[in-house]
N, C-alpha and C. Protein backbone atom coordinates (compact mmCIF):
# COMPACT_ATOMS: atom_id res chain seq x y z
N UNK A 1 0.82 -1.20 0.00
CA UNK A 1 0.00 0.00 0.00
C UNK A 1 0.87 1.26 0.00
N UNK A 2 2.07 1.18 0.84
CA UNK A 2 3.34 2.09 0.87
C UNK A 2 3.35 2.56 -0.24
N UNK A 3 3.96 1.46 -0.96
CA UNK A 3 4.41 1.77 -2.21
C UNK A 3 3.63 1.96 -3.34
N UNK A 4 2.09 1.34 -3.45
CA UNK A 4 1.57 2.56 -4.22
C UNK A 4 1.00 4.05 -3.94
N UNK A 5 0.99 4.00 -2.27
CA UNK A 5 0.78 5.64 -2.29
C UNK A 5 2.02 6.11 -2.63
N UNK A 6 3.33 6.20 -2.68
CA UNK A 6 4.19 6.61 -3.05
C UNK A 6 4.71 6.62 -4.61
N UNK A 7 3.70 6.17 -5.37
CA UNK A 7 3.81 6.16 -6.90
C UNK A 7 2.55 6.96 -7.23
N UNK A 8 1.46 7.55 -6.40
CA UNK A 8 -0.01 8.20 -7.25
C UNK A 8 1.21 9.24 -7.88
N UNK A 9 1.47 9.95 -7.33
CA UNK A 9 2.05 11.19 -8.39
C UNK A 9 2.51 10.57 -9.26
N UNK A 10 2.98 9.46 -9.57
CA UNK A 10 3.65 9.37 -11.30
C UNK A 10 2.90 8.70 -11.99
N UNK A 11 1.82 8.02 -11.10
CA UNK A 11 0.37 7.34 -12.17
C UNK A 11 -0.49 8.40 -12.21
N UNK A 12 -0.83 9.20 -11.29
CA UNK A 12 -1.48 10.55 -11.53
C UNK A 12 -1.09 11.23 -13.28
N UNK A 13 -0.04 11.66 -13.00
CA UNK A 13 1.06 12.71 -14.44
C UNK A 13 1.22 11.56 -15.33
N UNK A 14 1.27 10.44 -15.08
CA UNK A 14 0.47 9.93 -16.43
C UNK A 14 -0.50 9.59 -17.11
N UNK A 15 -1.57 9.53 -16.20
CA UNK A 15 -2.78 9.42 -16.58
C UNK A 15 -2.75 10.78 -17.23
N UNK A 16 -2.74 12.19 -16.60
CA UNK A 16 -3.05 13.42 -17.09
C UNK A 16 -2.39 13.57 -18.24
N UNK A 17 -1.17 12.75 -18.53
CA UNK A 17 -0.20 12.97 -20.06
C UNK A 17 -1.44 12.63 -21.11
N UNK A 18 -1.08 10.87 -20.34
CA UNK A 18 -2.23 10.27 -21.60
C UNK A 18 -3.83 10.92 -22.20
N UNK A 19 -4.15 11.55 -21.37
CA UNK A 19 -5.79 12.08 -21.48
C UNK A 19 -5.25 13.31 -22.21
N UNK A 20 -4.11 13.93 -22.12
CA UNK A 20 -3.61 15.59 -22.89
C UNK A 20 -3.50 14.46 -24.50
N UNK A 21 -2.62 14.02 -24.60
CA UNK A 21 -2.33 12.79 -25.69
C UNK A 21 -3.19 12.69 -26.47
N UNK A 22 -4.36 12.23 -26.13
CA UNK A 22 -5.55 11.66 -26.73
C UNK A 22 -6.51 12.86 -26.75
N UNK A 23 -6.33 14.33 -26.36
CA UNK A 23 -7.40 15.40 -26.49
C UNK A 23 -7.64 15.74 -27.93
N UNK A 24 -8.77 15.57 -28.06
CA UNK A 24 -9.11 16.00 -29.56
C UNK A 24 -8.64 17.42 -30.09
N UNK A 25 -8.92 17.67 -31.78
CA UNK A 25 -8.39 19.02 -32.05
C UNK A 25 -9.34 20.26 -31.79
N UNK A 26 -8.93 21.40 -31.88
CA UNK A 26 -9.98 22.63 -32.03
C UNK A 26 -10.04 22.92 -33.32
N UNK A 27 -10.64 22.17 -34.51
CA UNK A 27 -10.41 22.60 -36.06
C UNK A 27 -11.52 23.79 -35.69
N UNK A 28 -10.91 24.68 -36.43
CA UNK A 28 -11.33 25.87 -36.60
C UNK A 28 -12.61 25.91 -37.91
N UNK A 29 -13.86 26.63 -37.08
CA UNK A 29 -15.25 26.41 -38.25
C UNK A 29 -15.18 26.97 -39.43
N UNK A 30 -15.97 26.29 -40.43
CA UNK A 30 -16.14 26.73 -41.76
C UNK A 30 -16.80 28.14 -41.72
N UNK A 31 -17.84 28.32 -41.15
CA UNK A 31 -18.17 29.90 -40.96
C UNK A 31 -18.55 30.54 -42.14
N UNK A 32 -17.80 31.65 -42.66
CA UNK A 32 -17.87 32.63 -44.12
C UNK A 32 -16.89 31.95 -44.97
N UNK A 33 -16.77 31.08 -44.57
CA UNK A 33 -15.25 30.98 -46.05
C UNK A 33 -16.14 30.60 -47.23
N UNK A 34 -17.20 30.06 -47.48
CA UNK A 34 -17.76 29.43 -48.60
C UNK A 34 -18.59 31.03 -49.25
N UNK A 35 -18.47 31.88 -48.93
CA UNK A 35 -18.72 33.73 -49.05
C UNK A 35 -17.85 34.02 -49.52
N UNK A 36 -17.38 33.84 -50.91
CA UNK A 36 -16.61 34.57 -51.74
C UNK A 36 -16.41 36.22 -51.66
N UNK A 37 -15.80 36.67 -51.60
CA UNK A 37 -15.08 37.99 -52.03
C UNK A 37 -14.51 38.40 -53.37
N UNK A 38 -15.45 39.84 -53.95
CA UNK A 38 -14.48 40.33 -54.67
C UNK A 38 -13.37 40.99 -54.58
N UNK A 39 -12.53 41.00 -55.60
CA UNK A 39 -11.01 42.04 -55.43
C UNK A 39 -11.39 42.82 -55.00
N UNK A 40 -10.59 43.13 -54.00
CA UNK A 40 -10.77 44.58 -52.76
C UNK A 40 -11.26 44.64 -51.81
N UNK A 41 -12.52 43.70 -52.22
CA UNK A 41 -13.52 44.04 -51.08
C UNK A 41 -13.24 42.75 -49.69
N UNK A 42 -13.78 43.55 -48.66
CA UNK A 42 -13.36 42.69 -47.52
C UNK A 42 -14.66 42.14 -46.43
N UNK A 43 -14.20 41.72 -45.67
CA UNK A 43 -15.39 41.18 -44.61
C UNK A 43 -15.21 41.13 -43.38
N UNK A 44 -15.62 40.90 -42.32
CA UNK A 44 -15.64 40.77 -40.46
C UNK A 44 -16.71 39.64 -40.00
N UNK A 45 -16.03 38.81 -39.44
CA UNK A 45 -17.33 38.41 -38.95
C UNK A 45 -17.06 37.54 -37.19
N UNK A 46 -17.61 37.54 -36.52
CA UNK A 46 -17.99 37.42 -35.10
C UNK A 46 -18.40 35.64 -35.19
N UNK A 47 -17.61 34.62 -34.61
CA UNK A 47 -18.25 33.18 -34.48
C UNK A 47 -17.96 32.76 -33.33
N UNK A 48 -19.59 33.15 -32.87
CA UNK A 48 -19.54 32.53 -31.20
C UNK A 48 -19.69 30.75 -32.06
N UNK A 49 -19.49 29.95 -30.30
CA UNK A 49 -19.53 28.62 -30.89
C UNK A 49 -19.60 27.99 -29.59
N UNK A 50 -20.53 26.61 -29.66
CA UNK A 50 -20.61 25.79 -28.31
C UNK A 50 -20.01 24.49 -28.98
N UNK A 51 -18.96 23.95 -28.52
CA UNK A 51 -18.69 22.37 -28.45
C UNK A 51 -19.64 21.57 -27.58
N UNK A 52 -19.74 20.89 -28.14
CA UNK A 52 -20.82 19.79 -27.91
C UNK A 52 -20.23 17.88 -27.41
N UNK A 53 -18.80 18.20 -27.37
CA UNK A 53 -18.53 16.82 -26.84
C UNK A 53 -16.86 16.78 -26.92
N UNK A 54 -16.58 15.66 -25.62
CA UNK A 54 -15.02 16.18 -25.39
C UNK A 54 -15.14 17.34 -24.13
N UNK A 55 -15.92 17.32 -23.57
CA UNK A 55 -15.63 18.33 -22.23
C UNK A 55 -16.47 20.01 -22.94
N UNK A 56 -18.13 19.95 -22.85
CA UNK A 56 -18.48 21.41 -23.74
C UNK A 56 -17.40 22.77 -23.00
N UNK A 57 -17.78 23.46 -23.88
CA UNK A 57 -17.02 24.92 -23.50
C UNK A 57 -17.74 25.78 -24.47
N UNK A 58 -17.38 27.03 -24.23
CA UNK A 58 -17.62 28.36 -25.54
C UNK A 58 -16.32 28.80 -25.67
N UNK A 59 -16.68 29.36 -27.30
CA UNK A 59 -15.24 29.98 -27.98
C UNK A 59 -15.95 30.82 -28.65
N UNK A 60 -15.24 32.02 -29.29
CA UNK A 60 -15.63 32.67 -29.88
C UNK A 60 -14.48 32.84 -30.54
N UNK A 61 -14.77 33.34 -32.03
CA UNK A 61 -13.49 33.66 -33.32
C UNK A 61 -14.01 34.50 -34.26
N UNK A 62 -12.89 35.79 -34.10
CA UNK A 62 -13.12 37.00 -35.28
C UNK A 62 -12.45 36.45 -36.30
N UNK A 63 -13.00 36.56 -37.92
CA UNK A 63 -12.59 36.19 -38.50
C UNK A 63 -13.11 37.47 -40.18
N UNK A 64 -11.63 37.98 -40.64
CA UNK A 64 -11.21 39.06 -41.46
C UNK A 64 -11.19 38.13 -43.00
N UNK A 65 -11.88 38.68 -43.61
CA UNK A 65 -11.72 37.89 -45.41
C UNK A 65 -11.34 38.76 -45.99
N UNK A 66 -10.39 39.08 -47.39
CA UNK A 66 -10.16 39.87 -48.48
C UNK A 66 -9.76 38.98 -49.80
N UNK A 67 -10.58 39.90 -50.85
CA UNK A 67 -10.82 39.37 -52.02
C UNK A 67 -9.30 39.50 -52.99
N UNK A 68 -8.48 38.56 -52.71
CA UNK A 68 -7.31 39.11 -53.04
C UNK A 68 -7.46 39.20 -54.79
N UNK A 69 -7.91 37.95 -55.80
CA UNK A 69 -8.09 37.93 -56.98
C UNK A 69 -9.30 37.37 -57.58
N UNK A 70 -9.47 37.10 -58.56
CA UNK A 70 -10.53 36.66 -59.32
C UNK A 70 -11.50 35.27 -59.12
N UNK A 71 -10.53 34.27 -58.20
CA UNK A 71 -10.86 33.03 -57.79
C UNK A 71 -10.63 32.99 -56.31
N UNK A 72 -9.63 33.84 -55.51
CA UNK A 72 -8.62 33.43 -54.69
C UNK A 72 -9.17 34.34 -53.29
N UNK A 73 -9.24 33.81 -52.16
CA UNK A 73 -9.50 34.44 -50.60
C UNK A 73 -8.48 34.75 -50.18
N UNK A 74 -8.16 35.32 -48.64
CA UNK A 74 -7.25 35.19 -47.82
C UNK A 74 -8.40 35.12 -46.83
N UNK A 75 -8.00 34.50 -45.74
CA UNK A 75 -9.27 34.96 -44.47
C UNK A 75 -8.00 34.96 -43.00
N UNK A 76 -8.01 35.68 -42.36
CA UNK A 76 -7.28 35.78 -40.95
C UNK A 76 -7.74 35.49 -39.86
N UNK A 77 -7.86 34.37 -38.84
CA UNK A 77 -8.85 34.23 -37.67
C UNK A 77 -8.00 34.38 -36.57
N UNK A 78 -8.78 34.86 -35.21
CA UNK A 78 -8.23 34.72 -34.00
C UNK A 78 -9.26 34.29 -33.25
N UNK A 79 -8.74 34.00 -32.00
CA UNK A 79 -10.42 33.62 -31.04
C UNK A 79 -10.09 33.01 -29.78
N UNK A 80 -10.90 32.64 -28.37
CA UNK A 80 -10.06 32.00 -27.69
C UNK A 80 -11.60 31.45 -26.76
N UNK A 81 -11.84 30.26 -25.85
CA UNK A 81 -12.50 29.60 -25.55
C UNK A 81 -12.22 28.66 -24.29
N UNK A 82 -13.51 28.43 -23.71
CA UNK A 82 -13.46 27.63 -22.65
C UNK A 82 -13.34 25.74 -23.26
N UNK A 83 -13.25 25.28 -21.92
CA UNK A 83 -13.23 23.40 -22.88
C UNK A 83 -12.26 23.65 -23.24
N UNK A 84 -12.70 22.39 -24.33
CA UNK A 84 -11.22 22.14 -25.47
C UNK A 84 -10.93 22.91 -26.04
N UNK A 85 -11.78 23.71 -26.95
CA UNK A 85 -11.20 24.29 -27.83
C UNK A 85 -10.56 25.97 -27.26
N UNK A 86 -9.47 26.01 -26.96
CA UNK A 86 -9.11 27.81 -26.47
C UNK A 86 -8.59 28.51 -27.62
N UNK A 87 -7.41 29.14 -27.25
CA UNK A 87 -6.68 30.02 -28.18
C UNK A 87 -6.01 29.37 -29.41
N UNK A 88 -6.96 30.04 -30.70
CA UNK A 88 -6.46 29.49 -31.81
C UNK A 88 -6.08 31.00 -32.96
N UNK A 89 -4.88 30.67 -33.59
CA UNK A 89 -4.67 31.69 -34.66
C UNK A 89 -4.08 31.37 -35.65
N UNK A 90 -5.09 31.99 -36.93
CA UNK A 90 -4.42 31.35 -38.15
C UNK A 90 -5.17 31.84 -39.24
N UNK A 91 -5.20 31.25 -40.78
CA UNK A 91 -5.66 31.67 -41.83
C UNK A 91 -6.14 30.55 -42.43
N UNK A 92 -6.41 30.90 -43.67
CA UNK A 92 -7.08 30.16 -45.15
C UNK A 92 -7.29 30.92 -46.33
N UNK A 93 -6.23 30.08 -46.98
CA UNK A 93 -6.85 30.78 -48.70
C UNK A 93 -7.62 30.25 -49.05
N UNK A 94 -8.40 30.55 -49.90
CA UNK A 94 -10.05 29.66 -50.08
C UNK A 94 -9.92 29.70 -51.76
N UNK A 95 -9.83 28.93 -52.68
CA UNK A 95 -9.81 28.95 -53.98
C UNK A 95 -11.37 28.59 -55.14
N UNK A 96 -12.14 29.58 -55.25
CA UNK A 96 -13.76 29.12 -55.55
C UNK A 96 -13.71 29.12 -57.23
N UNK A 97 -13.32 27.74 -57.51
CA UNK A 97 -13.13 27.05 -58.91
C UNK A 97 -14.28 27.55 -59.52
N UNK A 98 -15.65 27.03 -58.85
CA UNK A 98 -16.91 26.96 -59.60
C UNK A 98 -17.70 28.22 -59.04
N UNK A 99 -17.82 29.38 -59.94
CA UNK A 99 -18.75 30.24 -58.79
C UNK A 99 -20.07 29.72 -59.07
N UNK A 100 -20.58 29.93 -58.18
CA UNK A 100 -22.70 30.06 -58.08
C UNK A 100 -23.01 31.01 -58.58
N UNK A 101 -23.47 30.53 -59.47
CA UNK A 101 -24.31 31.12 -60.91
C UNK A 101 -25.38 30.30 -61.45
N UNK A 102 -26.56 31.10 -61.69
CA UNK A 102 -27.77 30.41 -62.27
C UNK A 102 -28.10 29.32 -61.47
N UNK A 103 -28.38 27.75 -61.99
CA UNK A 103 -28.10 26.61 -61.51
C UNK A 103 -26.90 26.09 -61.13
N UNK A 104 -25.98 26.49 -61.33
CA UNK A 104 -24.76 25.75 -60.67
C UNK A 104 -24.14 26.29 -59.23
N UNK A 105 -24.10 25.38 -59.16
CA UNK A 105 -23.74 25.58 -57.12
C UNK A 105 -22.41 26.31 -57.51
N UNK A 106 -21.88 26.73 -56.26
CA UNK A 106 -20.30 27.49 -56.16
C UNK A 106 -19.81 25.85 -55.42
N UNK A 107 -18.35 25.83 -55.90
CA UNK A 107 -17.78 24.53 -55.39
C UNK A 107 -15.91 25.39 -55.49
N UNK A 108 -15.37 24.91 -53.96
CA UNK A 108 -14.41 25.06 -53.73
C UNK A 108 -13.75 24.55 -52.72
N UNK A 109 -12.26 25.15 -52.84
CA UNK A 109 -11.38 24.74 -52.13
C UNK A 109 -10.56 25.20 -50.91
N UNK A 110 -10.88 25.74 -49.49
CA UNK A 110 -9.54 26.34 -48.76
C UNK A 110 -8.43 25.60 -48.15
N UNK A 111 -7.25 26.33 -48.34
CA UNK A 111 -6.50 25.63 -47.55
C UNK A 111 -6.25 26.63 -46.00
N UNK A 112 -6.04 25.76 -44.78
CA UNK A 112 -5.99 25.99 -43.84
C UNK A 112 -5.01 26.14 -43.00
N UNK A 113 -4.42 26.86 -41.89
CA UNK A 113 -3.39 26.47 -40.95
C UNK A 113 -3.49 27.48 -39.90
N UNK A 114 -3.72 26.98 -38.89
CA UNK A 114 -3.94 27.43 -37.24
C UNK A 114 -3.20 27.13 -36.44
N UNK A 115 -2.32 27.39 -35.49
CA UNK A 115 -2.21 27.20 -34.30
C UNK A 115 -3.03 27.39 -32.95
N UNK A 116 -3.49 26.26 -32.30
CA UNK A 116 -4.60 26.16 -31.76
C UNK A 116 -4.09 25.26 -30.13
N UNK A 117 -4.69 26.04 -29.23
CA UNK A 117 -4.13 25.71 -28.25
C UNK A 117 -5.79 24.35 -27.13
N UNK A 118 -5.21 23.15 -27.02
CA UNK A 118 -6.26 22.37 -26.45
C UNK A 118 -5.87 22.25 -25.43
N UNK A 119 -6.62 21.93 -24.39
CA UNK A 119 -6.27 21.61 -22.63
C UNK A 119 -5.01 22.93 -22.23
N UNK A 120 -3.85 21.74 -22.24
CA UNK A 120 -2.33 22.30 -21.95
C UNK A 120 -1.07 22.21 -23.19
N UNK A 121 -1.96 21.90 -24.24
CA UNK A 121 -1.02 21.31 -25.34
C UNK A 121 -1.48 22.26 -26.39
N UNK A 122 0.36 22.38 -27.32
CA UNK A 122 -0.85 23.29 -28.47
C UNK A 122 -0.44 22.61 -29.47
N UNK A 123 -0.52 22.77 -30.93
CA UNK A 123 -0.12 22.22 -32.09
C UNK A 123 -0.65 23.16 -33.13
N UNK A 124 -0.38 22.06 -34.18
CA UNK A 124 -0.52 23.40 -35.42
C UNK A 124 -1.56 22.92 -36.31
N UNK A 125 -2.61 22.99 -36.79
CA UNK A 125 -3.67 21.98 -37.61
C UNK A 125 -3.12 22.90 -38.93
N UNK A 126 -2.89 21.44 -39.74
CA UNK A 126 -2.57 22.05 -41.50
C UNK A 126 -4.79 21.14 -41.89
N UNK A 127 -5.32 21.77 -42.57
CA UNK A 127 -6.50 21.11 -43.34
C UNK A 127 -6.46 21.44 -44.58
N UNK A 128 -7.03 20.86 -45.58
CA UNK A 128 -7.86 21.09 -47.01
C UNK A 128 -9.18 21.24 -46.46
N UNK A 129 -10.22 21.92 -47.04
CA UNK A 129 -11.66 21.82 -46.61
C UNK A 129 -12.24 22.28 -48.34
N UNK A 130 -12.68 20.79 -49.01
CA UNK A 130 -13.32 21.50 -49.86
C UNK A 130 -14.93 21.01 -49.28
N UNK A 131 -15.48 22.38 -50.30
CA UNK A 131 -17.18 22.58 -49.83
C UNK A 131 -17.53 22.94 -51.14
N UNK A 132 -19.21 23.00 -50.70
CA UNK A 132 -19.81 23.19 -51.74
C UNK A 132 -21.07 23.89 -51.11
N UNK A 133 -21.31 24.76 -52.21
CA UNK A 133 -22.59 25.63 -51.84
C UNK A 133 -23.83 26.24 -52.53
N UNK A 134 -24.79 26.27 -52.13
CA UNK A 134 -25.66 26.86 -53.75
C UNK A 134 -26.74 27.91 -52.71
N UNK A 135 -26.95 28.97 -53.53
CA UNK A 135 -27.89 30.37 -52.92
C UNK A 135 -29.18 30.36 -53.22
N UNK A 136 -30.06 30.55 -52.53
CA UNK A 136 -31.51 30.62 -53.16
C UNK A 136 -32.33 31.67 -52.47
N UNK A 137 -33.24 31.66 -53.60
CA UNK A 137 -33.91 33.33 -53.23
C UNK A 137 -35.35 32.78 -52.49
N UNK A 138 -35.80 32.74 -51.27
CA UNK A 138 -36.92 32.25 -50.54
C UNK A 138 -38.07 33.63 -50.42
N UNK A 139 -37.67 34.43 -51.31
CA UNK A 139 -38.70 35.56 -51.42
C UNK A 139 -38.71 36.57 -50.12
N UNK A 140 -38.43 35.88 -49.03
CA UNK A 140 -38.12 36.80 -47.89
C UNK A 140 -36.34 37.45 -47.68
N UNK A 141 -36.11 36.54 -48.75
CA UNK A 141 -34.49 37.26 -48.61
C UNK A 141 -33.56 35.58 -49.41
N UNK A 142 -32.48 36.11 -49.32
CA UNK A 142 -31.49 34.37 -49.98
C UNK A 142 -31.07 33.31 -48.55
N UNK A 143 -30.85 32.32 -49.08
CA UNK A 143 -30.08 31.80 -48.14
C UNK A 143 -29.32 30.51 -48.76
N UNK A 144 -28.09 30.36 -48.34
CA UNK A 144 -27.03 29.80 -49.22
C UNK A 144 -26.17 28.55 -48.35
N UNK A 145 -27.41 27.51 -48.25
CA UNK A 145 -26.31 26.29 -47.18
C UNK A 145 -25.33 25.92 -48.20
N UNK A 146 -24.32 25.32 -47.00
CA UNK A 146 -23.03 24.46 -47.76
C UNK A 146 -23.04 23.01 -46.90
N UNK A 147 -21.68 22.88 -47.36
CA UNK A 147 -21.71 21.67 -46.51
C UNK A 147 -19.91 21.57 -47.37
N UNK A 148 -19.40 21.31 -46.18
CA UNK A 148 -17.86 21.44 -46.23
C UNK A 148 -17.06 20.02 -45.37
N UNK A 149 -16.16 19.31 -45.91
CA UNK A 149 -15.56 18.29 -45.33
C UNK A 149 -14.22 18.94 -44.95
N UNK A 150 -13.51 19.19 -43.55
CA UNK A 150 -12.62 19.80 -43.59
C UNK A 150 -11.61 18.48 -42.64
N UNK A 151 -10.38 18.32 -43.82
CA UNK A 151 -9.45 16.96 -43.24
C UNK A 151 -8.13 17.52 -43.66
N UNK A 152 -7.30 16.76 -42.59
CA UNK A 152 -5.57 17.29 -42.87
C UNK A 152 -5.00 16.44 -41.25
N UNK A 153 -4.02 17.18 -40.98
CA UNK A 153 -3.74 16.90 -39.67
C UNK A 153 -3.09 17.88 -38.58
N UNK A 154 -2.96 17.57 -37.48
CA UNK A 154 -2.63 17.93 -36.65
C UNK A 154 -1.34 17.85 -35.92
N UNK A 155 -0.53 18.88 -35.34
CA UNK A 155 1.28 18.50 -35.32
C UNK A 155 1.02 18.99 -33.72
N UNK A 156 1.39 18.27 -32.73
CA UNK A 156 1.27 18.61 -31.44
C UNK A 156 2.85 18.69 -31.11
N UNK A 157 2.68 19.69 -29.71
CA UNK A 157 4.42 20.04 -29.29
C UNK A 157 5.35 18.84 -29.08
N UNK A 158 4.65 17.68 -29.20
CA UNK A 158 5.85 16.62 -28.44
C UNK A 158 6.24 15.76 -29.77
N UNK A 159 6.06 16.62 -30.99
CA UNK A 159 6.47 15.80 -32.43
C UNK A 159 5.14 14.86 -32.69
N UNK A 160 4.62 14.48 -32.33
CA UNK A 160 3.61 13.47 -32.97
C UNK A 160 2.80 14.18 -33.65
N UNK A 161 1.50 13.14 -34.56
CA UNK A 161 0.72 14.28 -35.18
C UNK A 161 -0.34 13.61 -35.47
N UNK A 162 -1.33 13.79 -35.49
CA UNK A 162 -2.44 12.50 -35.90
C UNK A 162 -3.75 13.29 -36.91
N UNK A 163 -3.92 12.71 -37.58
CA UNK A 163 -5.13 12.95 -38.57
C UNK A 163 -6.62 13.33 -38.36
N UNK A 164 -7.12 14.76 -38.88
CA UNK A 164 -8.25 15.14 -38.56
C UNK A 164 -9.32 14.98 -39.66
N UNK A 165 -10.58 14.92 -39.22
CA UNK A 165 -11.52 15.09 -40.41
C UNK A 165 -12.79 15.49 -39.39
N UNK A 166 -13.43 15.97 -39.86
CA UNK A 166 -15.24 16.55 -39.35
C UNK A 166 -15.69 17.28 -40.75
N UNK A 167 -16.84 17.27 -40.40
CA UNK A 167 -17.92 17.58 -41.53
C UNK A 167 -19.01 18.96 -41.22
N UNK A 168 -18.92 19.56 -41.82
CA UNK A 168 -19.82 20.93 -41.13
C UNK A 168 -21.03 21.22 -42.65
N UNK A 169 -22.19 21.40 -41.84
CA UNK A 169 -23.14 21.20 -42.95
C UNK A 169 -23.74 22.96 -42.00
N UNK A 170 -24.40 23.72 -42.95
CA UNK A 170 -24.91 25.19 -42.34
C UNK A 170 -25.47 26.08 -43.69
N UNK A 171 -25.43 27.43 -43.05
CA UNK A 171 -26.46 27.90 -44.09
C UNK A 171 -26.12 29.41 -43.89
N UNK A 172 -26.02 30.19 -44.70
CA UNK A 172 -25.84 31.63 -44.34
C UNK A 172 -27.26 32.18 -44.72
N UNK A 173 -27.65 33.04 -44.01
CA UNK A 173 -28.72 34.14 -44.26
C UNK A 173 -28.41 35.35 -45.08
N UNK A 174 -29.06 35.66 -46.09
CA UNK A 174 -28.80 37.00 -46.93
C UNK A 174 -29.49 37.96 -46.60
N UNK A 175 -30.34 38.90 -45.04
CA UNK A 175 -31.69 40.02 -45.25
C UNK A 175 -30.93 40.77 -44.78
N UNK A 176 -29.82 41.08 -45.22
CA UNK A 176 -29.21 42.78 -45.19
C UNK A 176 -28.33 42.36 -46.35
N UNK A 177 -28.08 44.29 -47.32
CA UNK A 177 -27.06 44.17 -47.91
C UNK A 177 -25.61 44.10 -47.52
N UNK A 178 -24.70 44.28 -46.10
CA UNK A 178 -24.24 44.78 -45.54
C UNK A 178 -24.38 43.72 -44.62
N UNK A 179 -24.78 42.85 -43.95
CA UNK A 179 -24.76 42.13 -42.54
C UNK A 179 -25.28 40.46 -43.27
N UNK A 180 -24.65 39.66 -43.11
CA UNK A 180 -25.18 37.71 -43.44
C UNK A 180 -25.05 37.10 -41.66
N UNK A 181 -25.88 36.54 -41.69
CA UNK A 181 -25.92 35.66 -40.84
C UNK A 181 -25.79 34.26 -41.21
N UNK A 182 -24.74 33.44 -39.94
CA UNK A 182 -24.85 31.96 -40.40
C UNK A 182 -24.60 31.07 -39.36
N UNK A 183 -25.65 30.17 -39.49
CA UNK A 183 -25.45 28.47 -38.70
C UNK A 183 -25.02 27.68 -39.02
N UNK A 184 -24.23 26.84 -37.99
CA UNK A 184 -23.66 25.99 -38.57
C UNK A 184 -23.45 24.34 -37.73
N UNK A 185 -23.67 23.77 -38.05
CA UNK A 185 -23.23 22.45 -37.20
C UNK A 185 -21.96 21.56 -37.72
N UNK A 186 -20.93 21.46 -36.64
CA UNK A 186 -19.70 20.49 -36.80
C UNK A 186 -20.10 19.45 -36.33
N UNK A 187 -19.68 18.12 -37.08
CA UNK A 187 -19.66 16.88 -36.66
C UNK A 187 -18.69 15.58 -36.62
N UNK A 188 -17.97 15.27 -36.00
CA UNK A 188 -16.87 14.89 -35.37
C UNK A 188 -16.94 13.62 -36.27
N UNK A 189 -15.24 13.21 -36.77
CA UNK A 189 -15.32 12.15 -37.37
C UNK A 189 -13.83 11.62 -36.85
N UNK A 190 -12.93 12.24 -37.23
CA UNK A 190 -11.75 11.69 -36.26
C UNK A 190 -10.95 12.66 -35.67
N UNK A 191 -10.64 12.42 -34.23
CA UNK A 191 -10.15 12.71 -33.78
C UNK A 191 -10.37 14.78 -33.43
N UNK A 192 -11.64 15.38 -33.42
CA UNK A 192 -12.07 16.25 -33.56
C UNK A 192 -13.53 16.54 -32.41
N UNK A 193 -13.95 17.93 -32.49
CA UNK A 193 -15.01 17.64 -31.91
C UNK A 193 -16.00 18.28 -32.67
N UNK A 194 -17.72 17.19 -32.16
CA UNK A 194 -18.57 18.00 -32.65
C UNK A 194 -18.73 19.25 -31.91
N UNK A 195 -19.83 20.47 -32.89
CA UNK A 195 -19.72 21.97 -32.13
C UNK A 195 -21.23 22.42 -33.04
N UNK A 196 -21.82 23.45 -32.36
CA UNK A 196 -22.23 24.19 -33.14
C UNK A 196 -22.14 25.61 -32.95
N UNK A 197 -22.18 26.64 -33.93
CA UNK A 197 -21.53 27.53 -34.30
C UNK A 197 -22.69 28.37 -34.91
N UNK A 198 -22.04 29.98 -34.92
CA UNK A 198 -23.44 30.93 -35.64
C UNK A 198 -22.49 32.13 -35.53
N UNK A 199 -22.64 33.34 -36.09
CA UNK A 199 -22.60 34.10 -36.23
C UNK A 199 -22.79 35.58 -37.35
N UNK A 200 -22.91 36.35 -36.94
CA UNK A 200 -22.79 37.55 -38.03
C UNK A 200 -21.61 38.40 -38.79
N UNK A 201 -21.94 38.51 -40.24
CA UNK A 201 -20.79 39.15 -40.74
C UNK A 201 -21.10 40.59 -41.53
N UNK A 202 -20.30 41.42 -41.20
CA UNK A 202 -20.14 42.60 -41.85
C UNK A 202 -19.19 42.75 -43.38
N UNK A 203 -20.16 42.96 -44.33
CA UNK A 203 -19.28 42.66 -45.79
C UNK A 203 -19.36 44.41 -46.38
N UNK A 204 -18.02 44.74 -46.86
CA UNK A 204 -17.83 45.96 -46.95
C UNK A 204 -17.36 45.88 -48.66
């Protein structure tokens, strides 16, 4: 009995390693990225967010878009949160091959990279997230769901790195020229958590 009370502290700090080890990622939400930008023009937008599994918490993330070219995004995020998911900072170029026009949906591509801080551990999430999206006019105003698969991986401080994927299906609101609103639901596939997510954006 001595001698395992005299070992809890090092089965303790490893149990707490292993559970940091195995903490899922904070992939950062799809949000406005499927909201193309023209050259010049830019955007703001506010994404409160509740995780829903993995220990809930709230986060919230400002997130800056500019229309750098003809196909091509930049978007800049920051944000920081209770739970798993806390302090994350990073970007995405977003590349929109197919715009939405007429009948054809908009279909594209961002690439991603955050540094994102979970529990006590941080790492760096590299993703691809392609999505797809189509706008429709409901007579009271547009509204434009997507649905985005966002996968890549994750590089944690102690060299290891393990593979992410979740799925975010949502919808932006169009009844201002000037202000979109959007919902969104994340859904956990590896090594990630589900969340759901909303917020408003200011397009200038």
């Amino acid at each position: 009995m001595r001698i395992l009370f005299n070992r809890l502290p090092i089965l303790t700090a490893l149990l707490i390693a292993g559970s940091v080890l195995q903490a899922p990622c904070a992939m950062a939400g799809v949000f406005n990225l499927t909201q193309f930008r023209e050259v010049g023009a830019w955007s703001l937008g506010v994404e409160p967010e509740i995780t829903l599994t993995n220990g809930a918490g709230l986060a919230g993330t400002a997130k800056f878009s500019y229309g750098l070219n003809e196909i091509s995004n930049l978007q800049l995020g920051v944000g920081h949160g209770s739970g798993p998911r806390q302090f994350r900072i990073g970007g995405a170029f977003t590349f929109d091959f197919i715009p939405d026009i007429e009948s054809q949906p908009g279909i594209g591509l961002a690439l991603s990279a955050y540094f994102v801080r979970v529990a006590t551990l941080g790492q760096v999430e590299l993703t691809a997230i392609p999505y797809i999206h189509k706008q429709f006019d409901t007579g009271a105003g547009k509204v434009d769901p997507f649905l985005a698969i966002p996968v890549g991986f994750a590089f944690k401080d102690n060299s290891r790195y393990v593979s992410v994927a979740q799925a975010a299906v949502g919808a932006t609101f169009h009844t201002n020229p000037q202000f979109r609103t959007t919902v969104e639901l994340g859904i956990a596939i590896n090594n990630t958590d589900s969340y759901i997510s909303g917020g408003v954006t200011y397009y200038h």
